[in-house]
PDB file of N, CA and C in Angstrom:
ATOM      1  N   UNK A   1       2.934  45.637  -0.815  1.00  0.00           N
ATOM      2  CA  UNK A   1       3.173  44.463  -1.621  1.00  0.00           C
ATOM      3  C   UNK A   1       4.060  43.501  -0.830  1.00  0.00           C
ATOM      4  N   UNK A   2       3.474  42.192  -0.464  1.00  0.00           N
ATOM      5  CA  UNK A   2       4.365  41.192  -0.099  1.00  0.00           C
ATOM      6  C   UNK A   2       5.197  40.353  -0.615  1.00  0.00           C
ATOM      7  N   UNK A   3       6.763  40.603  -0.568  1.00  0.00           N
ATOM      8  CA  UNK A   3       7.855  39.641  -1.069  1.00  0.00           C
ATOM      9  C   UNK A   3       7.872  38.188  -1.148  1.00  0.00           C
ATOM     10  N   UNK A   4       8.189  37.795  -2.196  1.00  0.00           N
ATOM     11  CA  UNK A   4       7.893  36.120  -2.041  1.00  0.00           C
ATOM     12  C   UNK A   4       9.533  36.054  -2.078  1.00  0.00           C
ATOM     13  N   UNK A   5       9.467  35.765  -0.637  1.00  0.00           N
ATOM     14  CA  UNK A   5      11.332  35.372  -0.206  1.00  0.00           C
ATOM     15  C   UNK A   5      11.526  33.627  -0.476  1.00  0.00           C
ATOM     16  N   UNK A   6      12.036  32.794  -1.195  1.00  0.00           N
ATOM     17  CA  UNK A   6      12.148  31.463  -0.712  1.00  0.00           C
ATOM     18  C   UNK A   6      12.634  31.367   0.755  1.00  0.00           C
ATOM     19  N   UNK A   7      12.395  30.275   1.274  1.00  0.00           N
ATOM     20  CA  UNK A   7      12.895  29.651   2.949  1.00  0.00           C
ATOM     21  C   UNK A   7      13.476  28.293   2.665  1.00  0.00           C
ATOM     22  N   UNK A   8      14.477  28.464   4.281  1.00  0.00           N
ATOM     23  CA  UNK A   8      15.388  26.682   4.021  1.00  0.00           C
ATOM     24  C   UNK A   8      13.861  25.859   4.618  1.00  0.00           C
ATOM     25  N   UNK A   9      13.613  24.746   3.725  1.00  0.00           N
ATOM     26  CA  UNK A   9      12.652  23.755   3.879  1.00  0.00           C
ATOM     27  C   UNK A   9      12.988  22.834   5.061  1.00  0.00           C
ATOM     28  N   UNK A  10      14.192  23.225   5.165  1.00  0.00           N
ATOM     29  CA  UNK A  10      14.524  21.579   5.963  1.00  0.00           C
ATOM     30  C   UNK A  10      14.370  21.729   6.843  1.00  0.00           C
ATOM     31  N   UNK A  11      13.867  21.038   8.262  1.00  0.00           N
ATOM     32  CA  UNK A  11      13.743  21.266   9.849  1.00  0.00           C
ATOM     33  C   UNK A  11      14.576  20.373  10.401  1.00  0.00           C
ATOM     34  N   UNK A  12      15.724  21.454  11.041  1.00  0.00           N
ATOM     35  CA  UNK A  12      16.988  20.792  11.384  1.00  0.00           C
ATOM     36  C   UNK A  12      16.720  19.738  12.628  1.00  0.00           C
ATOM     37  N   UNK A  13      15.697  19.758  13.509  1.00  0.00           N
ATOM     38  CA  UNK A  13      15.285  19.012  14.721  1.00  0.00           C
ATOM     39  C   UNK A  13      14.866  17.838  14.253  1.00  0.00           C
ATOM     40  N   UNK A  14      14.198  17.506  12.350  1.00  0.00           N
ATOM     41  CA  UNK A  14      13.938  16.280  12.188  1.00  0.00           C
ATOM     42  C   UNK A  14      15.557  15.994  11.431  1.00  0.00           C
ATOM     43  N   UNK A  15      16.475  16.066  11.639  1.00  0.00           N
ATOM     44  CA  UNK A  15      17.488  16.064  10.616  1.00  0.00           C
ATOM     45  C   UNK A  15      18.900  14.883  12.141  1.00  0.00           C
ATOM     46  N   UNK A  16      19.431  13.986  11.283  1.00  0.00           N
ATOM     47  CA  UNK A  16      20.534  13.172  11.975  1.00  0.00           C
ATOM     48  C   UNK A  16      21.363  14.087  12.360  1.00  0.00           C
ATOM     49  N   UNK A  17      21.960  14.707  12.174  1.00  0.00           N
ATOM     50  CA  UNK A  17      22.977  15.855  11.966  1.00  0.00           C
ATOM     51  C   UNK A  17      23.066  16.818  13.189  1.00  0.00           C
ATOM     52  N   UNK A  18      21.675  17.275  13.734  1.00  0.00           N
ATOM     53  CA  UNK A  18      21.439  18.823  14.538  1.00  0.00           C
ATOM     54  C   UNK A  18      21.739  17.995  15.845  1.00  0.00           C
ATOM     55  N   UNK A  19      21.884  18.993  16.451  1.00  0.00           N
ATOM     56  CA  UNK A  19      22.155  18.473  18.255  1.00  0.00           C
ATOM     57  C   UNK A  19      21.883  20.118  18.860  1.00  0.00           C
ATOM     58  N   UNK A  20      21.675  20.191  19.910  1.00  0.00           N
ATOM     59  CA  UNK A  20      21.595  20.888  21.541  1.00  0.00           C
ATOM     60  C   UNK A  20      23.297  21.322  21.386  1.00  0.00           C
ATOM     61  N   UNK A  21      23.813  22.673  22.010  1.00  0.00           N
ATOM     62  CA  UNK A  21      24.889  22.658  22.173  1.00  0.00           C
ATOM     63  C   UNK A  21      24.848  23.232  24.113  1.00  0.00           C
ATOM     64  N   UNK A  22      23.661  23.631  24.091  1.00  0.00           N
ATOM     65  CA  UNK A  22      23.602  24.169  25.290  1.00  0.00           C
ATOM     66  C   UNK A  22      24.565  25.386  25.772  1.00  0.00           C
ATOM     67  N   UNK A  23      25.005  25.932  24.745  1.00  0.00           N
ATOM     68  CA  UNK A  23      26.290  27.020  24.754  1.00  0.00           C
ATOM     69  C   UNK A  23      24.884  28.284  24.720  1.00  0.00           C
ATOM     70  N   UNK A  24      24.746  29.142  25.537  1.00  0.00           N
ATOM     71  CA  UNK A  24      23.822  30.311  25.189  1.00  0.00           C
ATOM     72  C   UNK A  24      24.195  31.303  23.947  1.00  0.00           C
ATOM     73  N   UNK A  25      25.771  31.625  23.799  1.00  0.00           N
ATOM     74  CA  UNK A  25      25.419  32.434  22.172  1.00  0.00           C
ATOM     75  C   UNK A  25      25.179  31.525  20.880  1.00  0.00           C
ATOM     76  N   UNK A  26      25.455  29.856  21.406  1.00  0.00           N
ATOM     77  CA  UNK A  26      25.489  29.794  19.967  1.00  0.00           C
ATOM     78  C   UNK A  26      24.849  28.136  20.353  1.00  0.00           C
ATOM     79  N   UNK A  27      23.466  27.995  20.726  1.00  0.00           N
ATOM     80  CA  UNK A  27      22.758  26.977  21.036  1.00  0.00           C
ATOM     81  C   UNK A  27      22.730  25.961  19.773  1.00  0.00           C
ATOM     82  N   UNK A  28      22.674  26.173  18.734  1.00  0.00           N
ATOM     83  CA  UNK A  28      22.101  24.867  18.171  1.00  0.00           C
ATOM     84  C   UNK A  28      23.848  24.324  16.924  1.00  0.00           C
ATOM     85  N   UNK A  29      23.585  23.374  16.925  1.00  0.00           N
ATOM     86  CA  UNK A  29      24.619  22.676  16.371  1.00  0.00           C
ATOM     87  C   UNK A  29      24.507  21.686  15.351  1.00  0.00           C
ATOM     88  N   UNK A  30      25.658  21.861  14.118  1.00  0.00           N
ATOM     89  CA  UNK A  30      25.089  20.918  12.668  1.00  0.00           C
ATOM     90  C   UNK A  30      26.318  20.105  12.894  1.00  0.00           C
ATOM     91  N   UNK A  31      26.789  18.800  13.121  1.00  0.00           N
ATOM     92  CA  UNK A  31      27.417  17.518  13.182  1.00  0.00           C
ATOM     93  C   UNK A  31      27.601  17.532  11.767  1.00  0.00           C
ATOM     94  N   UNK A  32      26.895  17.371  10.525  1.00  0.00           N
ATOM     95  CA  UNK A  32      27.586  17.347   9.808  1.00  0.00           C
ATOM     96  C   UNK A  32      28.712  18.532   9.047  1.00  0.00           C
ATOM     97  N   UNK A  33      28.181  19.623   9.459  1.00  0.00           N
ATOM     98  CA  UNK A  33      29.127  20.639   8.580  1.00  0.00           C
ATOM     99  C   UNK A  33      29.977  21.242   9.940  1.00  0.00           C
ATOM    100  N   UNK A  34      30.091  20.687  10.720  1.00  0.00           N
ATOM    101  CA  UNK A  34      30.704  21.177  11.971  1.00  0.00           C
ATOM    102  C   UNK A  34      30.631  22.417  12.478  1.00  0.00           C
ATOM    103  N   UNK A  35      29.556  23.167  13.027  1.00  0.00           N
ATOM    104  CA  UNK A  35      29.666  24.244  13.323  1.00  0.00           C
ATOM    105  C   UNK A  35      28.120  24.367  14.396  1.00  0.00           C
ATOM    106  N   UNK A  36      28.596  25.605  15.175  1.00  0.00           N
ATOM    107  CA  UNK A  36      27.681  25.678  15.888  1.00  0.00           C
ATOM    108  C   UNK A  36      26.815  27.074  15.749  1.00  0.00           C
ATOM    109  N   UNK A  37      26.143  27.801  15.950  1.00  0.00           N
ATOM    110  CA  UNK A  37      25.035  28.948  15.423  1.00  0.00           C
ATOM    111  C   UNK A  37      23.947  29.474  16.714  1.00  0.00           C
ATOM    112  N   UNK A  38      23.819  30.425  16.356  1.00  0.00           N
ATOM    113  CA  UNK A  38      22.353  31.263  17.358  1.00  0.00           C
ATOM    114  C   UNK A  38      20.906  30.869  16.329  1.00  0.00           C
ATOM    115  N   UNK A  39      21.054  30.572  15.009  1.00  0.00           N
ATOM    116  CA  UNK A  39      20.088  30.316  14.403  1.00  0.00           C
ATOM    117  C   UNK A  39      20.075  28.710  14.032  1.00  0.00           C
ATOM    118  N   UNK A  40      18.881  28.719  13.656  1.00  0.00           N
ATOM    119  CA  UNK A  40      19.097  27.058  12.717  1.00  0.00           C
ATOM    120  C   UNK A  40      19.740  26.730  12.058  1.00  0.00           C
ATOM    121  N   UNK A  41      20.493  25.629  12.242  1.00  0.00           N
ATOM    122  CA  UNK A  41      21.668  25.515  11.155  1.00  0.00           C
ATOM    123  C   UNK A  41      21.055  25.625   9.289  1.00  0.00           C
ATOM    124  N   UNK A  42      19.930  25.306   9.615  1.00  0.00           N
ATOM    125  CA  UNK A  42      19.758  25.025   8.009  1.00  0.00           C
ATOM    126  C   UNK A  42      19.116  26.635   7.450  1.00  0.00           C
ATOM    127  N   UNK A  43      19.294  27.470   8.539  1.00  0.00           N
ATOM    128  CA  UNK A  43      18.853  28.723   8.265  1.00  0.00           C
ATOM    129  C   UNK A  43      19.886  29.470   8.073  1.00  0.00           C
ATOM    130  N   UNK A  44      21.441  29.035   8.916  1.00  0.00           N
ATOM    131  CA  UNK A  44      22.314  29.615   7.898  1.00  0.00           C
ATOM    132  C   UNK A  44      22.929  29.004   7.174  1.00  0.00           C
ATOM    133  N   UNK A  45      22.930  28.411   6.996  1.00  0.00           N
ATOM    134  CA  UNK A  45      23.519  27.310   5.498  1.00  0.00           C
ATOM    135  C   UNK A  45      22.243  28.174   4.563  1.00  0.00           C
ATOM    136  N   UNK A  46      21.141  28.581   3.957  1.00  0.00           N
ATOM    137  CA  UNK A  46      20.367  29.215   3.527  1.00  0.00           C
ATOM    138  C   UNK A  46      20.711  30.417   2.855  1.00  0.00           C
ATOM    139  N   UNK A  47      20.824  31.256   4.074  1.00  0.00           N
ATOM    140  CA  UNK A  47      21.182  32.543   4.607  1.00  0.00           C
ATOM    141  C   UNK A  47      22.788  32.802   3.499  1.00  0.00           C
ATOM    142  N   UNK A  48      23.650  32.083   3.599  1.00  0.00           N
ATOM    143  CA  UNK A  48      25.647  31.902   3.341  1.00  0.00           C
ATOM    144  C   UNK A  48      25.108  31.709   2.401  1.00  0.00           C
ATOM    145  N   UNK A  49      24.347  30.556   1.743  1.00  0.00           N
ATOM    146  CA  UNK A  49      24.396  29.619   0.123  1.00  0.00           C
ATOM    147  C   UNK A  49      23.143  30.148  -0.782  1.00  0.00           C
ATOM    148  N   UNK A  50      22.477  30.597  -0.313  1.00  0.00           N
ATOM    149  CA  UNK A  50      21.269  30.351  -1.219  1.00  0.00           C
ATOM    150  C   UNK A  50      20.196  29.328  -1.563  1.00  0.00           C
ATOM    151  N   UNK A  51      20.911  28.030  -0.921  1.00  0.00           N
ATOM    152  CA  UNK A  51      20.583  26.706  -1.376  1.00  0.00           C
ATOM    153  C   UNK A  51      20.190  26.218  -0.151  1.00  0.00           C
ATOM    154  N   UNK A  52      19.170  25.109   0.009  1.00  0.00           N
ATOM    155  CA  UNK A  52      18.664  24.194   1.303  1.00  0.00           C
ATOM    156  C   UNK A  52      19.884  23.767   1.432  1.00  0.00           C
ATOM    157  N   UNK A  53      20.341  23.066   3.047  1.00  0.00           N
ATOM    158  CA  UNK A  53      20.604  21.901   3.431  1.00  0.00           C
ATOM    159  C   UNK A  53      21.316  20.868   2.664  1.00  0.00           C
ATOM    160  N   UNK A  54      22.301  20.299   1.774  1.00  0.00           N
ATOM    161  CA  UNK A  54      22.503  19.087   1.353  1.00  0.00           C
ATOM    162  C   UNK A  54      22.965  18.263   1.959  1.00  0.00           C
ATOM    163  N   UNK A  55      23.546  18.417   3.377  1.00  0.00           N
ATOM    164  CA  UNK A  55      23.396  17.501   4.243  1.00  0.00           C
ATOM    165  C   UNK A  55      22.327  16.932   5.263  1.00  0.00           C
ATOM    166  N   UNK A  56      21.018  16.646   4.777  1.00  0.00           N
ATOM    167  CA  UNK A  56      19.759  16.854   5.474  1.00  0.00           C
ATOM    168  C   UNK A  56      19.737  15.593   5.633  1.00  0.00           C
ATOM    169  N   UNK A  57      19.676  14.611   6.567  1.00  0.00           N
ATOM    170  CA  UNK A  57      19.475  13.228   6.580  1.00  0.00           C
ATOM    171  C   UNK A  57      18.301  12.942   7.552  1.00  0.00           C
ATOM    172  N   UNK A  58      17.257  12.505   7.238  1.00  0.00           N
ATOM    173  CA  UNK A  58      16.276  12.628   8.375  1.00  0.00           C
ATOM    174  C   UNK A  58      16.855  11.108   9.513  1.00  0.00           C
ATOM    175  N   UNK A  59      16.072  11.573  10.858  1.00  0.00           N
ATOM    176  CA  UNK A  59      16.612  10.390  11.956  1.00  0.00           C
ATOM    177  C   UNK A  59      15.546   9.618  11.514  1.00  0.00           C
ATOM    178  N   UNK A  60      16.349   8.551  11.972  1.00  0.00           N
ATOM    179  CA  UNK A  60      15.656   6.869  11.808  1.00  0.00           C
ATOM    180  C   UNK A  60      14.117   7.035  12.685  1.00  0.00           C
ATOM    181  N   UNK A  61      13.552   5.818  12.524  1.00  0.00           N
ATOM    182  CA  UNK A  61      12.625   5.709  13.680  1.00  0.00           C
ATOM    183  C   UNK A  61      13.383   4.950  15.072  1.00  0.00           C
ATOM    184  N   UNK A  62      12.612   5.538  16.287  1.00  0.00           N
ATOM    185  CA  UNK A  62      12.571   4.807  17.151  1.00  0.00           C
ATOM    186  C   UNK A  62      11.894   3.734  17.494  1.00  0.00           C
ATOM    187  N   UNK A  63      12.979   2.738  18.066  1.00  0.00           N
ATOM    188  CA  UNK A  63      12.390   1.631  18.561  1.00  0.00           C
ATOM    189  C   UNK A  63      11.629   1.775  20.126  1.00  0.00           C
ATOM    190  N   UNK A  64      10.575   0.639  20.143  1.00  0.00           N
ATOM    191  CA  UNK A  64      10.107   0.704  21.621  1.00  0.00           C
ATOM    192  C   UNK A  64      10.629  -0.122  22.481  1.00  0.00           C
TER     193      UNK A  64
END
């Protein structure tokens, strides 16, 4: 029988917030909640809360 687990919706790479930390244990990084992680930030914000992301701001468009 397969578990119906909910998942964080949000994809932190389309999100204002995420950045590169380039640190190898703890590569990816959330600007807004200040912290840096081995997972997606919005996977542990998930993971800790229960709840998506409420700091999810998607990036603007680029100009050409």
């Amino acid at each position: 029988m397969k578990e119906n687990k909910p998942k964080a919706d949000h994809n932190c790479m389309a999100c204002l917030y995420f950045y590169i930390t380039y640190e190898t244990n703890h590569p990816y990084g959330c600007r807004a909640m200040s912290f840096k992680s081995k997972d997606m930030p919005s996977r542990v914000v998930f993971v800790n809360s229960g709840m998506q992301c409420q700091a999810f701001k998607p990036k603007g468009k680029k100009a050409c």
